[in-house]
PDB file of N, CA and C in Angstrom:
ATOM      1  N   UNK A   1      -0.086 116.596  48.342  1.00  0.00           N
ATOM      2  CA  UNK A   1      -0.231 115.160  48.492  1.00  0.00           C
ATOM      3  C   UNK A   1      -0.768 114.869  49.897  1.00  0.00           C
ATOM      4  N   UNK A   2      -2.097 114.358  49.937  1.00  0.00           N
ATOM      5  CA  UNK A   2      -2.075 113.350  51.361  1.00  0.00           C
ATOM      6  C   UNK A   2      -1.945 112.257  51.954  1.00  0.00           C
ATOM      7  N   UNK A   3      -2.246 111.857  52.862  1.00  0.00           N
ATOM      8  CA  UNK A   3      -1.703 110.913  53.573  1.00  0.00           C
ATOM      9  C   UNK A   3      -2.645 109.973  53.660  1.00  0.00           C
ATOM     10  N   UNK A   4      -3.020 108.760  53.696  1.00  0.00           N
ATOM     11  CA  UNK A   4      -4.025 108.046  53.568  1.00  0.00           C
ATOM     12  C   UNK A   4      -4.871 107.716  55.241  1.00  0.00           C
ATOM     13  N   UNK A   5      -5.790 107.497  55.527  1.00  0.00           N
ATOM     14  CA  UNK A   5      -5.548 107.317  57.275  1.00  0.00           C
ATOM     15  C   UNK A   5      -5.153 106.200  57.694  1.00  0.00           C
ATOM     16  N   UNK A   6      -4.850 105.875  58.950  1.00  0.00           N
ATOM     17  CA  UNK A   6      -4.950 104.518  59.478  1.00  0.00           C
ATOM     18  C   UNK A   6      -6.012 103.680  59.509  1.00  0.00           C
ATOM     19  N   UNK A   7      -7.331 104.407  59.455  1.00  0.00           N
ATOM     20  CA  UNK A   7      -7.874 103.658  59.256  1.00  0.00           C
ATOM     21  C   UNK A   7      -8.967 103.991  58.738  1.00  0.00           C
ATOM     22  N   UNK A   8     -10.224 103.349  58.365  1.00  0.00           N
ATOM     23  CA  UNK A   8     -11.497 103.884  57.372  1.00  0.00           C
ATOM     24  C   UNK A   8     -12.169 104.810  58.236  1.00  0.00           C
ATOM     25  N   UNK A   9     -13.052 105.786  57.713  1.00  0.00           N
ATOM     26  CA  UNK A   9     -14.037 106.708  58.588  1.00  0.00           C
ATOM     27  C   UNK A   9     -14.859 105.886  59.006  1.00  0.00           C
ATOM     28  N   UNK A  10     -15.285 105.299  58.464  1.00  0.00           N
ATOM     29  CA  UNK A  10     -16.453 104.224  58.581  1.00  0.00           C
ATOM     30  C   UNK A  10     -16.684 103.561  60.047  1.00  0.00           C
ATOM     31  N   UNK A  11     -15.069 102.866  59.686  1.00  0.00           N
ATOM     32  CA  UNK A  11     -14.468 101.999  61.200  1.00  0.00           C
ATOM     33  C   UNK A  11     -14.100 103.120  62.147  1.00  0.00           C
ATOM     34  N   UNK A  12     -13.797 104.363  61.947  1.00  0.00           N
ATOM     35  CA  UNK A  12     -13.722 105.050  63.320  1.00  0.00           C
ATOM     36  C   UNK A  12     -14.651 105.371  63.811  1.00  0.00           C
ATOM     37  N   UNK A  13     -16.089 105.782  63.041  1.00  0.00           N
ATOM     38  CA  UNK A  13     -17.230 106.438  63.721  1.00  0.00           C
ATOM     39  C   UNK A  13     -18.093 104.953  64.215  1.00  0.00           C
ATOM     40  N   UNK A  14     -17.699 103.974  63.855  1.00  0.00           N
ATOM     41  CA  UNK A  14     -17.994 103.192  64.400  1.00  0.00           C
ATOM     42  C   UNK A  14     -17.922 102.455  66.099  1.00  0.00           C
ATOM     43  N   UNK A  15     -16.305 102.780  66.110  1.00  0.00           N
ATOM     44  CA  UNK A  15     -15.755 102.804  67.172  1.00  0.00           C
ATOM     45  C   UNK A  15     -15.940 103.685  68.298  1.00  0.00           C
ATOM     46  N   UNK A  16     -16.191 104.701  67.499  1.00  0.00           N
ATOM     47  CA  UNK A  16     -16.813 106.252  68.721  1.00  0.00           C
ATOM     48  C   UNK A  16     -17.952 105.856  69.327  1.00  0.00           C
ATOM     49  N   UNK A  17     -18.847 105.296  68.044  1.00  0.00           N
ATOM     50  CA  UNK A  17     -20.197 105.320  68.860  1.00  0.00           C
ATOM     51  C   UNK A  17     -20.051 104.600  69.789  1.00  0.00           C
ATOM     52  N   UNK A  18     -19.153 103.444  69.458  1.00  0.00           N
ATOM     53  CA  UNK A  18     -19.348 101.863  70.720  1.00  0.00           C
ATOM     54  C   UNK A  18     -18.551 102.427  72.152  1.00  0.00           C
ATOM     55  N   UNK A  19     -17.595 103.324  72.082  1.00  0.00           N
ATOM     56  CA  UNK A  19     -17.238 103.696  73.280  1.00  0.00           C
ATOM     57  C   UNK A  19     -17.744 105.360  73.884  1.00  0.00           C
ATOM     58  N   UNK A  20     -18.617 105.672  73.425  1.00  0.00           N
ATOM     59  CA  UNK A  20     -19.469 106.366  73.898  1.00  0.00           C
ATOM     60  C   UNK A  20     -20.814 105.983  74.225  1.00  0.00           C
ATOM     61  N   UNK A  21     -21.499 104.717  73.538  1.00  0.00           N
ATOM     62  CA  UNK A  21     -22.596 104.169  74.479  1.00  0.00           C
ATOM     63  C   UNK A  21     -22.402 103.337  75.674  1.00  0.00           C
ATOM     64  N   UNK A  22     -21.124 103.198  76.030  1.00  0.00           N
ATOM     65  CA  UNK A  22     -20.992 102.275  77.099  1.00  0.00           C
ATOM     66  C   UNK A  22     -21.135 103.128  78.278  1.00  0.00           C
ATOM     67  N   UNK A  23     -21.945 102.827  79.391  1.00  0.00           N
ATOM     68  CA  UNK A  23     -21.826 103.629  80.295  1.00  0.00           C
ATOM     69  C   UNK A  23     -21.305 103.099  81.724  1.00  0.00           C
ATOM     70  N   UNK A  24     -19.489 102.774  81.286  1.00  0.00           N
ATOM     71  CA  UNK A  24     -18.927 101.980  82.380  1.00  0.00           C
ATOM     72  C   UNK A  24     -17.757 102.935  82.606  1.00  0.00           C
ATOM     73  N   UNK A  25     -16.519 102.535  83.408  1.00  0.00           N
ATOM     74  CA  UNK A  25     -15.266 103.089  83.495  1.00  0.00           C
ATOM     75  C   UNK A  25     -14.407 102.981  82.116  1.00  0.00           C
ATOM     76  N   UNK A  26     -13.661 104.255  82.266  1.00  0.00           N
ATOM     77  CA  UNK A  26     -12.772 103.956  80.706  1.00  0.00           C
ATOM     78  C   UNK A  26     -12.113 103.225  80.724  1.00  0.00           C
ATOM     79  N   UNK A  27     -11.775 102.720  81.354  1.00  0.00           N
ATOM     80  CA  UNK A  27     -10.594 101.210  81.189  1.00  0.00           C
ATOM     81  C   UNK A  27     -11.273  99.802  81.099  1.00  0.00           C
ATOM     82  N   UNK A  28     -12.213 100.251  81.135  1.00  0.00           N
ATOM     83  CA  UNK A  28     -13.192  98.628  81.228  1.00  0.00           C
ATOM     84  C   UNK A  28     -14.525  98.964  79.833  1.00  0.00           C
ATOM     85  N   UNK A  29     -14.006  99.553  78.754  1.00  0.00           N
ATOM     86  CA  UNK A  29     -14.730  99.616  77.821  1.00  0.00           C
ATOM     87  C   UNK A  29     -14.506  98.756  76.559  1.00  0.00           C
ATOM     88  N   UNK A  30     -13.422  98.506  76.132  1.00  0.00           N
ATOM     89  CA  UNK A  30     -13.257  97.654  74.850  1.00  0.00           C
ATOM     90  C   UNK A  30     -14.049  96.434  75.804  1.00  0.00           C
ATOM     91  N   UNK A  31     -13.876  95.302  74.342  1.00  0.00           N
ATOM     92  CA  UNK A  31     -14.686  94.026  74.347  1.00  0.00           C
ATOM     93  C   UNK A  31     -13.540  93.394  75.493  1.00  0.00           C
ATOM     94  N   UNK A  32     -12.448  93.475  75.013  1.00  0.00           N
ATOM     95  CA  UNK A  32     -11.519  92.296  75.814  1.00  0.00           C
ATOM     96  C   UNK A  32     -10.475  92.678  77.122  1.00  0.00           C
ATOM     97  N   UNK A  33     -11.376  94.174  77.635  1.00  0.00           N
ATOM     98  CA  UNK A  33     -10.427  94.603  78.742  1.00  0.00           C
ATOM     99  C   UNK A  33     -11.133  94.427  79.840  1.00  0.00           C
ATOM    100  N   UNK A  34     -11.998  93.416  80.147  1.00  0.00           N
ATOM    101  CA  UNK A  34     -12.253  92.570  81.437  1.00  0.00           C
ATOM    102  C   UNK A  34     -10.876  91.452  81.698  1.00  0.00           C
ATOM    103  N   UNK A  35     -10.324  91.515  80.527  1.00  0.00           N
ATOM    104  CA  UNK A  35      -8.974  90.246  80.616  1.00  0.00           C
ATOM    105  C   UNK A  35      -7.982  90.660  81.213  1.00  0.00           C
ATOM    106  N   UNK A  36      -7.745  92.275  80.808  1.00  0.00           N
ATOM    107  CA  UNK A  36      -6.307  92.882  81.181  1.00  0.00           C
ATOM    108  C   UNK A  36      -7.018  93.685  82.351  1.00  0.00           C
ATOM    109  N   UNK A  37      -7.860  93.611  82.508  1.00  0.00           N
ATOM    110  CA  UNK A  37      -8.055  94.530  83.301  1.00  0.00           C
ATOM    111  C   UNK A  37      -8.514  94.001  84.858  1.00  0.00           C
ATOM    112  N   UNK A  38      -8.897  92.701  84.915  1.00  0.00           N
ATOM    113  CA  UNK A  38      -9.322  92.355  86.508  1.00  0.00           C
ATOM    114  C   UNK A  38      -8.749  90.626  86.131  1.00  0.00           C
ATOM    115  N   UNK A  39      -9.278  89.957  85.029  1.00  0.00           N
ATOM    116  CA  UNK A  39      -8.914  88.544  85.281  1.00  0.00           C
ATOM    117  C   UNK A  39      -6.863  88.550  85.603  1.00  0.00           C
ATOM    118  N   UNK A  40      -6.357  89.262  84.666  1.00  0.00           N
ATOM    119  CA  UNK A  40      -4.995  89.079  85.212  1.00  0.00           C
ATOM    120  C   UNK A  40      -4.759  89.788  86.711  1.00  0.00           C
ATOM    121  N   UNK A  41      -4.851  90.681  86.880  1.00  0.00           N
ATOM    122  CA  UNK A  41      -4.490  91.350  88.430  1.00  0.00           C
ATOM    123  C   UNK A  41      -4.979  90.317  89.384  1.00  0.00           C
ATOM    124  N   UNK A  42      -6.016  89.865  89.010  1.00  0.00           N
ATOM    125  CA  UNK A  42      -6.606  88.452  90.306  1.00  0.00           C
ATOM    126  C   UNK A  42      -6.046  87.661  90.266  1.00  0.00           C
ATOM    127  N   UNK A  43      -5.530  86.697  89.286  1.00  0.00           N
ATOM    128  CA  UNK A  43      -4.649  85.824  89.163  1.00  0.00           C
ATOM    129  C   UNK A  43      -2.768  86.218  89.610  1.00  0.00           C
ATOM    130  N   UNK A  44      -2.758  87.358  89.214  1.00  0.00           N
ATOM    131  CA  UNK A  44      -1.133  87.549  90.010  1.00  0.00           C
ATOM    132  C   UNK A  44      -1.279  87.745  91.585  1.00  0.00           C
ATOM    133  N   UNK A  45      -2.828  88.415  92.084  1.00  0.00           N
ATOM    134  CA  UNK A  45      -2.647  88.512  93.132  1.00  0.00           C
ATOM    135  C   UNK A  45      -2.912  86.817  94.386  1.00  0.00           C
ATOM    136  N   UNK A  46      -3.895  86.190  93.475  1.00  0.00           N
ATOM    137  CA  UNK A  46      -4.127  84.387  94.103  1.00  0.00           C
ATOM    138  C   UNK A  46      -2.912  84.091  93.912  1.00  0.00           C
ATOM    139  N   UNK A  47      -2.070  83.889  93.236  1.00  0.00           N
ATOM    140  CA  UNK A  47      -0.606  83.653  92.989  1.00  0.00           C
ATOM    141  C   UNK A  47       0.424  84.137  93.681  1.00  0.00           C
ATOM    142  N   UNK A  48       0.373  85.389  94.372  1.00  0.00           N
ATOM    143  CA  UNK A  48       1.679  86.088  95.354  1.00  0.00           C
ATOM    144  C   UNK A  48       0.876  85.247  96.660  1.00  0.00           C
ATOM    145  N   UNK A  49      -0.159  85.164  96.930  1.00  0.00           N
ATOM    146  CA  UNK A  49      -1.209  85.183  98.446  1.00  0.00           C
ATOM    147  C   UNK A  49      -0.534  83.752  98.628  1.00  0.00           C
ATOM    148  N   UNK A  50      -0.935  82.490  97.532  1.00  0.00           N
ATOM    149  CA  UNK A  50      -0.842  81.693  97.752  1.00  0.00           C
ATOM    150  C   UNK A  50       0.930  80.788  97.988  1.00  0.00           C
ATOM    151  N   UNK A  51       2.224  81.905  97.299  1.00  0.00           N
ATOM    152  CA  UNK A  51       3.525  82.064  97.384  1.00  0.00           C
ATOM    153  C   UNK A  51       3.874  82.406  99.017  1.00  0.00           C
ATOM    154  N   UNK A  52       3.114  83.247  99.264  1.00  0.00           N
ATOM    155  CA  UNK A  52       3.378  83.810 100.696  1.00  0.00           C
ATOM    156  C   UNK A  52       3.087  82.551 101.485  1.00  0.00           C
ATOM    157  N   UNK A  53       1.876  82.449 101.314  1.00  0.00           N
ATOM    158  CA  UNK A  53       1.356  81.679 102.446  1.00  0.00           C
ATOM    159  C   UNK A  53       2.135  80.126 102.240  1.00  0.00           C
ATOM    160  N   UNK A  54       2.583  79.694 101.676  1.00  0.00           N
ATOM    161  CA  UNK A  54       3.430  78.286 101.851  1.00  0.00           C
ATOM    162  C   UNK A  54       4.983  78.846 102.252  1.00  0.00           C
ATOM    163  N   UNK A  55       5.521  79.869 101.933  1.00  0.00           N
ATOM    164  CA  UNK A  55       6.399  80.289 102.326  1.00  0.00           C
ATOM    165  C   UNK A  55       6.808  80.708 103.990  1.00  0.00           C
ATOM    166  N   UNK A  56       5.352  80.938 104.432  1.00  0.00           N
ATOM    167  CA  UNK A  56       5.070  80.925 105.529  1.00  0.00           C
ATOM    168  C   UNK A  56       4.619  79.726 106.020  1.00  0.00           C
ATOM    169  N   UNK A  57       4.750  78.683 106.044  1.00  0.00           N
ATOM    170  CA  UNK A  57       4.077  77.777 106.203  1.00  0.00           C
ATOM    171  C   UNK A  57       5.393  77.124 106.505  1.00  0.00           C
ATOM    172  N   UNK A  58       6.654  76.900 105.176  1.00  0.00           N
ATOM    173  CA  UNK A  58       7.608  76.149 105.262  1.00  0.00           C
ATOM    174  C   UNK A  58       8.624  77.067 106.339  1.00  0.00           C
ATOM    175  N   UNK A  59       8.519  78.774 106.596  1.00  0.00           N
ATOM    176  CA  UNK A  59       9.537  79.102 107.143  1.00  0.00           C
ATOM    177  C   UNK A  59       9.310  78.421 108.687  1.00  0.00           C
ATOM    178  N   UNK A  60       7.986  78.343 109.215  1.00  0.00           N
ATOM    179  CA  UNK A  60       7.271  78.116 110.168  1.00  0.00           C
ATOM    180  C   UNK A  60       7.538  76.670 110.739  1.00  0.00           C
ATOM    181  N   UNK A  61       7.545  75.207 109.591  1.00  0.00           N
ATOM    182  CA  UNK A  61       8.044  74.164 110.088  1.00  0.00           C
ATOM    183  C   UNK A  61       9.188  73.798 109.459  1.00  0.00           C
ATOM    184  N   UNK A  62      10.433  74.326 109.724  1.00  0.00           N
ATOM    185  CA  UNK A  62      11.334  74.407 108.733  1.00  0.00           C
ATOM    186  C   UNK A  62      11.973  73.729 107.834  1.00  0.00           C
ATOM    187  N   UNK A  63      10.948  73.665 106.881  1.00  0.00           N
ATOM    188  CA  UNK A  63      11.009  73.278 105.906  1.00  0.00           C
ATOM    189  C   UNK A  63      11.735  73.816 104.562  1.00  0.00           C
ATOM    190  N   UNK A  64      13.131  73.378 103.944  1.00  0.00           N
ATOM    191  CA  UNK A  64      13.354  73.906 103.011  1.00  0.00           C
ATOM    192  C   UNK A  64      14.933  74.178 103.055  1.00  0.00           C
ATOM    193  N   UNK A  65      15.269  74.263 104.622  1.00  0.00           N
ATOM    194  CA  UNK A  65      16.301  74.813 104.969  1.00  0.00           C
ATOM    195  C   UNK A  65      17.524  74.121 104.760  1.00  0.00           C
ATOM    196  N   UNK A  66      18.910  75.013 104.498  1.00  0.00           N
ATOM    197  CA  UNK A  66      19.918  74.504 103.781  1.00  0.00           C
ATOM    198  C   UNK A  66      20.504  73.826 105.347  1.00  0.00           C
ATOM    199  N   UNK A  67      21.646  72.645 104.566  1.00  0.00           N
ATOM    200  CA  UNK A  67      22.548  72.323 106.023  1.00  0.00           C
ATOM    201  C   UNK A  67      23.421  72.444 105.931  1.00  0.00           C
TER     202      UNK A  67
END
């Protein structure tokens, strides 16, 4: 008895070809790993920069502080 695949031959040799004509880094080859791959890391990093820097800002005129 066998096993059926996960998925069609069809759709895998399909898939081979598309990530073997790309001639970029392997992590930046599917269609939608410009998303996971640089738009989020930029956005967590504008997001810590911009945390810091008011944090620094309020420790600086002290702002925030308990009494």
């Amino acid at each position: 008895m066998s096993e059926l695949p996960f998925r069609a031959r069809e759709k895998l040799l399909e898939k081979q070809k598309h990530f073997q004509s790309v001639h970029k880094h392997t992590h930046l080859k599917g269609p939608l790993d410009k998303i996971t791959s640089v738009a989020i890391p930029l956005a967590l990093a504008a997001t810590s920069i911009y945390l810091i820097g008011r944090g620094i800002y309020n420790l600086s005129h002290g702002i925030g502080k308990k009494e």
